[in-house]
Protein backbone atom coordinates (compact mmCIF):
# COMPACT_ATOMS: atom_id res chain seq x y z
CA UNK A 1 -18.94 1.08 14.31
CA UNK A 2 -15.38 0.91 12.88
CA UNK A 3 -14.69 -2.97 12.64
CA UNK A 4 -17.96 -2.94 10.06
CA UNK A 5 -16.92 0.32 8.47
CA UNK A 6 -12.92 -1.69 8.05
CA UNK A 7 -14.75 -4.90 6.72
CA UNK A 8 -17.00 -2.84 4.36
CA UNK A 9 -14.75 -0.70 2.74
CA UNK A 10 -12.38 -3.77 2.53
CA UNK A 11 -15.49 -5.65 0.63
CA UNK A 12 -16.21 -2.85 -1.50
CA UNK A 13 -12.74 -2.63 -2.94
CA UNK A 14 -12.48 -6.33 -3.61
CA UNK A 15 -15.92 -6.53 -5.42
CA UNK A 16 -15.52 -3.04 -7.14
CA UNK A 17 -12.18 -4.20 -8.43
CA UNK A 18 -13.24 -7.41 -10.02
CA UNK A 19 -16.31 -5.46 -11.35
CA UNK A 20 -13.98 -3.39 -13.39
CA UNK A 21 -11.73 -6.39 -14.30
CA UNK A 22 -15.17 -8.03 -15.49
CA UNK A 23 -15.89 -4.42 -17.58
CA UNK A 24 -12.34 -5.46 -19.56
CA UNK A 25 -10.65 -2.63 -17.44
CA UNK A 26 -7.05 -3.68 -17.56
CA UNK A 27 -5.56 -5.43 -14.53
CA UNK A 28 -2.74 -3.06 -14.14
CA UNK A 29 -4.71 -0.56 -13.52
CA UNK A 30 -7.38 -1.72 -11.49
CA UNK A 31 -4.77 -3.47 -8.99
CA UNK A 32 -3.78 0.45 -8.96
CA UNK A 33 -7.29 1.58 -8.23
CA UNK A 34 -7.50 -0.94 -5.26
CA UNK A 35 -4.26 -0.02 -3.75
CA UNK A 36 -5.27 3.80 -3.77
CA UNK A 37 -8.43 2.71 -2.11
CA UNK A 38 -6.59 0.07 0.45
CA UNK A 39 -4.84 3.34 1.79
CA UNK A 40 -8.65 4.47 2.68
CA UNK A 41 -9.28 1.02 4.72
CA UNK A 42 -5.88 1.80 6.91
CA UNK A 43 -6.87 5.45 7.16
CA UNK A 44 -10.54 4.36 8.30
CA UNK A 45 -9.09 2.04 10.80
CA UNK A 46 -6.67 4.32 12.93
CA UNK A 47 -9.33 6.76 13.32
CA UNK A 48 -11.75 4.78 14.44
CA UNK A 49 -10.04 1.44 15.69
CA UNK A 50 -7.96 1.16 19.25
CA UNK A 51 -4.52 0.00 18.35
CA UNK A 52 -4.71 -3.89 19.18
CA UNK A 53 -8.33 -3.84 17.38
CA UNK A 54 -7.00 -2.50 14.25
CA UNK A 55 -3.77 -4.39 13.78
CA UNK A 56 -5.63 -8.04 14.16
CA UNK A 57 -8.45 -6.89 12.14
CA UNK A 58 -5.75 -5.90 8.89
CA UNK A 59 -4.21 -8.91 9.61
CA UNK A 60 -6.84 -11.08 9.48
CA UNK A 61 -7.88 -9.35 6.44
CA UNK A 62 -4.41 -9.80 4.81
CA UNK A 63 -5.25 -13.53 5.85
CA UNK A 64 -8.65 -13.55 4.06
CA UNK A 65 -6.97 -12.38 0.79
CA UNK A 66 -4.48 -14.86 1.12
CA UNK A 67 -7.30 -17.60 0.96
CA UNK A 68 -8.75 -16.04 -1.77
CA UNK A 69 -5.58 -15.89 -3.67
CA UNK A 70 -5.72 -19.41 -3.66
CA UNK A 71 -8.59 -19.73 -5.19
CA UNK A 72 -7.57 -17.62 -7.63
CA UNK A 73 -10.83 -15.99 -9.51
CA UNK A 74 -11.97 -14.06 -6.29
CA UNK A 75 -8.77 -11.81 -6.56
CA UNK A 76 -9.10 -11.58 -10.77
CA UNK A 77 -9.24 -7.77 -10.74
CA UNK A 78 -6.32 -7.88 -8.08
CA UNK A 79 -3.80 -9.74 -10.06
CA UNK A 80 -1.95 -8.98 -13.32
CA UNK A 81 -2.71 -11.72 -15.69
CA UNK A 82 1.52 -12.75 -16.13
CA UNK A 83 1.71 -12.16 -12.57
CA UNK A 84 2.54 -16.22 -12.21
CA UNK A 85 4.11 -16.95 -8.32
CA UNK A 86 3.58 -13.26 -7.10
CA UNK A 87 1.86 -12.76 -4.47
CA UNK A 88 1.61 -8.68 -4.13
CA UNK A 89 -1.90 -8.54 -3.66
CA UNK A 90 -1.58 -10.50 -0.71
CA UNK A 91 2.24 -8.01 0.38
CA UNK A 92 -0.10 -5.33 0.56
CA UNK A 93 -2.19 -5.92 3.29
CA UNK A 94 0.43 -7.41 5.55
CA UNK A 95 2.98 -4.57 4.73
CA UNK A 96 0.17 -2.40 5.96
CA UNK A 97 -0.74 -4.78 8.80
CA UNK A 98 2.49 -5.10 10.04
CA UNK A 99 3.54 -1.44 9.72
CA UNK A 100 0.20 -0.96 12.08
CA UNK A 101 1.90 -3.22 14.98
CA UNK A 102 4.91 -2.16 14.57
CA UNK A 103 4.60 1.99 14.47
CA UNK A 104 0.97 1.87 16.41
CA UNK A 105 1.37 -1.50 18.54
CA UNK A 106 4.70 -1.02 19.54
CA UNK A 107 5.97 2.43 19.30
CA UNK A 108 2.54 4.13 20.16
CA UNK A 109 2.33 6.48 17.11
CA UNK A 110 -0.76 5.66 14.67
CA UNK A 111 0.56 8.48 12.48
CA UNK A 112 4.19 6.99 12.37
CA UNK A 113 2.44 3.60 11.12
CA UNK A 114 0.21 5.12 8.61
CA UNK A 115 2.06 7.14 6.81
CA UNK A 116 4.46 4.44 5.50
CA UNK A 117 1.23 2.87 4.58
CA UNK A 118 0.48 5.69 2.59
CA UNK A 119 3.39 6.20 1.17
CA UNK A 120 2.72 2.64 -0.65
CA UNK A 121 -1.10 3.20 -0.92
CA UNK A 122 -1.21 6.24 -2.89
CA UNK A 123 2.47 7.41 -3.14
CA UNK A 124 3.26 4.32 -5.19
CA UNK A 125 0.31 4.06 -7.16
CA UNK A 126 0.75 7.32 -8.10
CA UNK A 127 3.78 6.26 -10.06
CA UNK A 128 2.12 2.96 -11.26
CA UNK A 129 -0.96 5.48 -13.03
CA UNK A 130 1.88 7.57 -14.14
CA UNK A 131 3.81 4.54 -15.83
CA UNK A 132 0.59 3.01 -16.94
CA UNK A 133 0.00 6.03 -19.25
CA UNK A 134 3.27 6.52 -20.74
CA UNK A 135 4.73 5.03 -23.64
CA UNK A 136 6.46 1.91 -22.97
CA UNK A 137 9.26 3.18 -24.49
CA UNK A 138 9.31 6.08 -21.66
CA UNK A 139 8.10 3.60 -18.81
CA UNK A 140 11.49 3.49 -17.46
CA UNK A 141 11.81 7.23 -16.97
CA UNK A 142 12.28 9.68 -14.10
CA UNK A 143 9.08 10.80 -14.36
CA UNK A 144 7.00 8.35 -12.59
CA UNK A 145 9.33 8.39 -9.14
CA UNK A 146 8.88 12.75 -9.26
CA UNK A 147 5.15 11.86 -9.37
CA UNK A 148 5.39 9.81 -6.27
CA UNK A 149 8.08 12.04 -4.60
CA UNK A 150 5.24 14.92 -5.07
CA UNK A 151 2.77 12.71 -3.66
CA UNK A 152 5.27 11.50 -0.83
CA UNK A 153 6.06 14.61 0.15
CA UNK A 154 1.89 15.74 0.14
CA UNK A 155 1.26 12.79 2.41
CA UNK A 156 4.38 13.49 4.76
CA UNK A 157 1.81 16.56 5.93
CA UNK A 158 0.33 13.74 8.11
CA UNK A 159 3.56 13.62 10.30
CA UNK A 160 4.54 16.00 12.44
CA UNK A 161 7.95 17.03 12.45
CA UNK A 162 7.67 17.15 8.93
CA UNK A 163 10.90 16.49 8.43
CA UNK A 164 10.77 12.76 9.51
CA UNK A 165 8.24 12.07 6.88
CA UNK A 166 9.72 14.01 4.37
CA UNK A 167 13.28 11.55 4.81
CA UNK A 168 10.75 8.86 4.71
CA UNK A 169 9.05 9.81 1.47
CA UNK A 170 12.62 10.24 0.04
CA UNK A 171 13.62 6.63 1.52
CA UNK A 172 10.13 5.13 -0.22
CA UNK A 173 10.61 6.92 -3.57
CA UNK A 174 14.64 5.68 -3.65
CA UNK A 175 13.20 1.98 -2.89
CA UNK A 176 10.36 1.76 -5.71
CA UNK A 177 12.54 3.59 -8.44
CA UNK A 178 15.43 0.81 -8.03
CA UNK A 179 12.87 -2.21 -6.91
CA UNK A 180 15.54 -3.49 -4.55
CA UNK A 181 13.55 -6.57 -4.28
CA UNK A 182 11.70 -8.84 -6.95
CA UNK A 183 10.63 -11.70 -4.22
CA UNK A 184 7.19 -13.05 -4.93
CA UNK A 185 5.94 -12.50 -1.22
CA UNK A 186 8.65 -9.53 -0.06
CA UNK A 187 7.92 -7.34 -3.09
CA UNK A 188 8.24 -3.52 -3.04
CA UNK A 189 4.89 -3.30 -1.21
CA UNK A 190 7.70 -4.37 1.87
CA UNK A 191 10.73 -2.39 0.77
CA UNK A 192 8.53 0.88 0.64
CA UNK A 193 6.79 0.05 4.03
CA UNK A 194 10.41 -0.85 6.01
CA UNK A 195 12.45 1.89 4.45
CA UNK A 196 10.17 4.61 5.59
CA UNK A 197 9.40 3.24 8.63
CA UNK A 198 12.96 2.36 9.47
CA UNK A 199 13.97 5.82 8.82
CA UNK A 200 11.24 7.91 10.52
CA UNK A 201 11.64 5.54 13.45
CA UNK A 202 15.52 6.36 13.17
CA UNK A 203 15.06 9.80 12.96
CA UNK A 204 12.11 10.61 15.37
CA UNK A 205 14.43 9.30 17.99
């Protein structure tokens, strides 16, 4: 029952998102709505997917979007409209995928792999909505990163000791305020992912 559950909720936030983009909902924030809901599709799959079955299945869906960004109009409510050689709806997915092998496949901790996932899901979004709605003018504030530390620091709950996730929230939050990367392919979507998973794994140790 979980691979159809994945592959549906996977469907549904593809089609809902281009339904919205269709509806003149702006791109920047339905690429935010899908990567809230994405979180739900790698929350869906560790609690109902063995490890191995989960970490092909979000890779091959990370390799279905990939076709699709190709041919470009599937992924229209995915992709900002000056988003030219970036490829962050397709960073997503793998992030995720490969935080899933690497925390669940290799280290044995579904927990440890998701909440990195999370932290980029709906930590990060949570500071995209925030920016969305501000002035441009105050777009470059603090007050977007205390939005997603807040949320971090909810979703660190997950992990248990909560101190782990807690360094990792801080280590995600640090990452998305300074964008240490602008790489079309390795965007933040990575840098959030591998700094809180490099740390928790650091630390749990």
């Amino acid at each position: 029952m979980g691979i159809p559950l994945v592959i549906l909720l996977g469907l549904m936030v593809l089609l809902g998102t281009n339904w919205l983009s269709d509806r003149g909902v702006s791109p920047t924030l339905s690429r935010r709505v899908a990567g809230a809901l994405g979180g739900l599709v790698f929350l869906v799959a560790i609690l109902t997917l063995e490890a191995d079955t989960a970490i092909i299945l979000t890779f091959s869906i990370a390799a279905a979007i990939a076709l699709l960004r190709v041919a470009g109009s599937q992924l229209r409510g995915l992709r900002k409209s000056d988003s030219g050689n970036k490829w962050g709806e397709v960073a997503y997915p793998l992030a995720g995928a490969a935080s899933l092998a690497f925390g669940w496949g290799i280290l044995g901790d579904r927990w440890l792999a998701f909440v990195p996932i999370a932290f980029m899901a709906w930590g990060d979004n949570a500071a995209g909505i925030m920016r969305f709605f501000l002035r441009p003018s105050r777009r470059t504030s603090y007050w977007p990163s205390l939005v997603m530390l807040a949320a971090c620091l909810g979703i660190a709950l997950l992990y248990q000791p909560y101190w782990v996730a807690a360094a990792g929230a801080v280590a995600a939050v640090i990452v998305e305020r300074f964008r240490m990367t602008t790489h079309p392919v390795w965007d933040d979507n990575w840098a959030i992912v591998a700094a809180a998973l490099t740390v928790m794994t650091a630390l749990r140790r």
